[in-house]
Protein backbone atom coordinates (compact mmCIF):
# COMPACT_ATOMS: atom_id res chain seq x y z
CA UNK A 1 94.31 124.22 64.26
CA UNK A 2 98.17 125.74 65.34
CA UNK A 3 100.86 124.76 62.78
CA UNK A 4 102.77 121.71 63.41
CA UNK A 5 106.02 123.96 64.66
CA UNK A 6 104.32 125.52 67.15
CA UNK A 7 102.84 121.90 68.75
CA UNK A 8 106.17 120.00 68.69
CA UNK A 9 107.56 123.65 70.65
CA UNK A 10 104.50 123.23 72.88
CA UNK A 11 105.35 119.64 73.85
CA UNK A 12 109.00 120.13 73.99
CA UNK A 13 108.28 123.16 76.56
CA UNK A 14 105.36 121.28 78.32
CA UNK A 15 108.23 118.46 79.39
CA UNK A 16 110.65 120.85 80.32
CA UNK A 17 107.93 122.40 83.10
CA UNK A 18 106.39 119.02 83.68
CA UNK A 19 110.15 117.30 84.52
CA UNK A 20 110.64 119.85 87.23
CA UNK A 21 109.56 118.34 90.69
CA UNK A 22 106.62 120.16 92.46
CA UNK A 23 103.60 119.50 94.28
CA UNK A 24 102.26 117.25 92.11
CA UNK A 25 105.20 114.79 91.52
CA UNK A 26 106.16 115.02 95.11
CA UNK A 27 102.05 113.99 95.74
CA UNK A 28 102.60 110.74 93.04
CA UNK A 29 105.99 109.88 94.52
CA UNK A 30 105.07 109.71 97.91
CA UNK A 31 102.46 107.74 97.26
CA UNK A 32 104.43 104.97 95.02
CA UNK A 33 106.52 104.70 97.50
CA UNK A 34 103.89 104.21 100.22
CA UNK A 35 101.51 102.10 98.30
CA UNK A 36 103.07 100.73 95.59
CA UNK A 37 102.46 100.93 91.55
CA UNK A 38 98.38 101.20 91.71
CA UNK A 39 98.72 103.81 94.21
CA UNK A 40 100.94 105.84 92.23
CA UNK A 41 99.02 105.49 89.02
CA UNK A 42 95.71 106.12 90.96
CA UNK A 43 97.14 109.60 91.84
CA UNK A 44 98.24 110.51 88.83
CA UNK A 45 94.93 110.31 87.37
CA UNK A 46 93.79 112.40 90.36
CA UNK A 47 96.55 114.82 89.75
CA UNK A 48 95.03 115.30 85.99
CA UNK A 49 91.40 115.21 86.88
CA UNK A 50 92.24 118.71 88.91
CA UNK A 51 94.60 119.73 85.74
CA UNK A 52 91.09 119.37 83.29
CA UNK A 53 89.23 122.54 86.39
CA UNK A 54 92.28 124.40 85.23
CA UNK A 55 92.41 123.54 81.09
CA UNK A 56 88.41 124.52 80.96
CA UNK A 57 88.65 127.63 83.18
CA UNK A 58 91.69 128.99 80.58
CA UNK A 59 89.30 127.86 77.85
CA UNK A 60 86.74 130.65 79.45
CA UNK A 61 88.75 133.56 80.01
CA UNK A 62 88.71 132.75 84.19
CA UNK A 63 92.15 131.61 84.89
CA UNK A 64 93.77 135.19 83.56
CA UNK A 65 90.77 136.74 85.39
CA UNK A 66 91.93 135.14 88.65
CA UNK A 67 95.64 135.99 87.93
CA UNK A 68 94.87 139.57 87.77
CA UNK A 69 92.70 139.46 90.63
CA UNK A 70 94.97 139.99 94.17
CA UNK A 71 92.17 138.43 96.22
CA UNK A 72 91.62 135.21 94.08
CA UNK A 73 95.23 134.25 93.83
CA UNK A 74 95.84 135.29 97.58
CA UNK A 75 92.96 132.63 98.33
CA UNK A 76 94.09 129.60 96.25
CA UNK A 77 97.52 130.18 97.31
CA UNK A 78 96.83 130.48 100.65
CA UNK A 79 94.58 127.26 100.29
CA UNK A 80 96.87 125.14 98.72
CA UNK A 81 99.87 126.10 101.72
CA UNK A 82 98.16 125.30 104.13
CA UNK A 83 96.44 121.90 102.53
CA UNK A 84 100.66 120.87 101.98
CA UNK A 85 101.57 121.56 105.62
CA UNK A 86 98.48 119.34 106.56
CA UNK A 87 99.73 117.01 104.93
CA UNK A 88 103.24 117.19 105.73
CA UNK A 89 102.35 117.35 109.41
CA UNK A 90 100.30 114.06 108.87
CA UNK A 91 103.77 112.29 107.37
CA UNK A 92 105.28 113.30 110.10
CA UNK A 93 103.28 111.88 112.37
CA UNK A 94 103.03 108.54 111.24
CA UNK A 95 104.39 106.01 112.69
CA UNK A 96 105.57 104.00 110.05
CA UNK A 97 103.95 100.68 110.61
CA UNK A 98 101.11 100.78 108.46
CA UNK A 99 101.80 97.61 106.68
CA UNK A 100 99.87 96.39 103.30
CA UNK A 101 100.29 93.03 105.03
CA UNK A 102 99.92 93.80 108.71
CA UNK A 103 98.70 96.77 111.06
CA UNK A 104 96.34 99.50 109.61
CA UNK A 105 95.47 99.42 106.20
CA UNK A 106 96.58 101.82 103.46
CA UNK A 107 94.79 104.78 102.33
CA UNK A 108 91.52 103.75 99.80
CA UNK A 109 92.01 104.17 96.22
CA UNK A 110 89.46 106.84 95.85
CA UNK A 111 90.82 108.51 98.34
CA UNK A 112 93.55 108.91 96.48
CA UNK A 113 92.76 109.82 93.47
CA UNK A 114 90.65 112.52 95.74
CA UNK A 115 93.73 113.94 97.05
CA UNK A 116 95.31 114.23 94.23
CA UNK A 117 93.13 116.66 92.36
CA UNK A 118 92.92 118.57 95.46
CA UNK A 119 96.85 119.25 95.13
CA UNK A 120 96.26 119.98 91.98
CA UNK A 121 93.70 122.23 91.97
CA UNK A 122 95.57 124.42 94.90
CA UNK A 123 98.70 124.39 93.43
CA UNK A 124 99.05 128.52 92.66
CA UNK A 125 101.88 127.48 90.30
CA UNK A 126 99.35 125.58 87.70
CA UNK A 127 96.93 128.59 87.72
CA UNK A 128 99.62 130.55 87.08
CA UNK A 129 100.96 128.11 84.14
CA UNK A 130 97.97 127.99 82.57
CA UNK A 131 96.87 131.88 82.78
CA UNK A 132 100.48 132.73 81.40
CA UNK A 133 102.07 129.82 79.30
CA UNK A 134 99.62 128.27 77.24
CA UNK A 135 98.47 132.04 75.55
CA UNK A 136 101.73 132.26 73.99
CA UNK A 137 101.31 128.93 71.44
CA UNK A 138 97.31 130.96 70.44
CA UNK A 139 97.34 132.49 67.26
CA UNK A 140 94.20 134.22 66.63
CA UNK A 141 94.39 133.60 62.71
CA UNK A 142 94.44 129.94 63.38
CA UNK A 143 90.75 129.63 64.68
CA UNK A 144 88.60 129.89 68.14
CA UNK A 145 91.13 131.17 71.01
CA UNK A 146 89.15 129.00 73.00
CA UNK A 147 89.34 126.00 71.08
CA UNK A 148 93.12 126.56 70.94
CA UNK A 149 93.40 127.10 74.61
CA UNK A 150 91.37 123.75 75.04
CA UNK A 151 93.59 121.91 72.39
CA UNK A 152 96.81 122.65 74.26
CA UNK A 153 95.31 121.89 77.60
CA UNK A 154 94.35 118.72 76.64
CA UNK A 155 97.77 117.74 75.36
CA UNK A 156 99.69 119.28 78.69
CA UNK A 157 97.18 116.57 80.28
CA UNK A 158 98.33 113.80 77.89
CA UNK A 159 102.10 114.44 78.51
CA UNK A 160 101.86 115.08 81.81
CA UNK A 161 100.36 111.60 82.46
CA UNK A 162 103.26 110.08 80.50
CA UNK A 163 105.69 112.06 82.54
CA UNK A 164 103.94 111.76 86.14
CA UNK A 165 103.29 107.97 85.23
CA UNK A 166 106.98 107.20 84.76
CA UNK A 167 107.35 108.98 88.16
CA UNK A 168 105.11 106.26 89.54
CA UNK A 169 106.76 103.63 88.18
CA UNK A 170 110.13 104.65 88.72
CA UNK A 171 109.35 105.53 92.60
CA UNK A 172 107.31 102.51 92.97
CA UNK A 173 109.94 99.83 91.42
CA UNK A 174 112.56 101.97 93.62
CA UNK A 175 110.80 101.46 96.84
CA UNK A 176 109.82 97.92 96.96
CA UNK A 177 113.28 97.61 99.00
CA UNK A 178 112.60 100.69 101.57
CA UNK A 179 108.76 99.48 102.54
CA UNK A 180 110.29 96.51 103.97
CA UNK A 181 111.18 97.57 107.52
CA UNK A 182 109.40 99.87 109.56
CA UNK A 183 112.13 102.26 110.11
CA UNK A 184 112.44 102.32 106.62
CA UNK A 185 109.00 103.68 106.00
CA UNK A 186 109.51 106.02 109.28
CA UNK A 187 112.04 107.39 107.08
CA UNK A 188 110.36 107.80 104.17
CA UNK A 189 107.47 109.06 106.30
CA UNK A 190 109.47 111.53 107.34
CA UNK A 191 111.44 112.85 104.46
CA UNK A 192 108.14 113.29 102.69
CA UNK A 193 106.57 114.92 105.71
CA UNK A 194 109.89 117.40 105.24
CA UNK A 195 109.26 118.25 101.61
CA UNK A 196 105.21 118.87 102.01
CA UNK A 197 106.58 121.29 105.00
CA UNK A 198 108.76 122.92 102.56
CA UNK A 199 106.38 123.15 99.50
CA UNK A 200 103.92 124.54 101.76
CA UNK A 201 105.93 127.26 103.00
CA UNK A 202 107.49 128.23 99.42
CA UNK A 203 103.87 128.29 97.97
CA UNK A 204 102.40 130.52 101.16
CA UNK A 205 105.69 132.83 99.97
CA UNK A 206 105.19 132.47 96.28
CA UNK A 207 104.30 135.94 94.92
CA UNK A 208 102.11 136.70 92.20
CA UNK A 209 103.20 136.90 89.27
């Protein structure tokens, strides 16, 4: 088990990374804002189901394995552009009518939550997280590496709920006001489509590390 000083610098590090917008928080944002509160909540979860792929391949030695292979990382980044830019091209084609109330209904729950660990899971920047940051807190001496590596994953997951969920709230409780007009959530629309453009085009130019 890792001595308390080295969890509390593992958590206080964890929320440093996790309070820095990316794909993931853009993903839960966007859809508070669409949706509402379930919505965001929903893809949180989703966001966190892809982060466990990622806590039990570091647990087996595959996420360094994929870091050091050029062909791996060139594939998930490549994968996880191009799924942004689909979905920023989608934003920007909506028309910003879809009404909870009226018009075509919103996107299923499940379908959600899918979505979310998709973004996740082809995010370069978590395998990357995961192959290089969470190694540093192991201490052979203290037991199993792989326990270790587990242990810490698990706990990223825990605060990164907490911090992704007060996204969704936040965005949700902040948006009520925009989703009431149509060229409100045009905008909106929009400015999201914008950002998935962008985070798809920084990731598809990230280099590896």
């Amino acid at each position: 088990m890792p001595h308390l000083s080295t969890i509390l610098l593992f958590a206080a590090a964890t929320m440093a990374v996790l309070l820095v917008p990316g794909p993931a928080v853009v993903y839960i944002v966007t859809r508070s804002v669409a949706q509402g509160r379930v919505a965001g909540l929903v893809s949180v979860l989703g966001i966190h189901a892809g982060t466990t792929v990622y806590v039990m391949a570091t647990s087996a030695g595959l996420s360094a394995l994929l870091t050091a292979s050029s062909t791996a990382f060139q594939i998930v980044k490549y994968l996880g552009a191009a799924y942004l830019i689909w979905l920023g091209i989608q934003k920007l084609r909506a028309r910003g009518d879809a009404d909870p109330a009226a018009g075509q209904p919103p996107a299923s729950l499940p379908r959600i939550f899918g979505q979310g660990i998709i973004v996740n899971i082809l995010n370069p920047k978590t395998l990357i997280f995961f192959a290089a940051f969470l190694p540093q807190f192991v201490d052979p001496a203290r037991g199993p590496v792989a326990f270790q590596l587990a242990f810490f994953g698990l706990a990223f997951i825990v605060l990164g709920i907490a911090s992704d969920g007060t996204y969704a709230l936040l965005s949700s409780a902040l948006a009520t006001r925009l989703r009431r007009t149509t060229r409100a959530r045009r905008r909106l629309d929009r400015s999201s489509g914008i950002v998935y453009l962008a985070l798809g085009t920084f990731a598809a130019t990230l280099r590896e590390a």
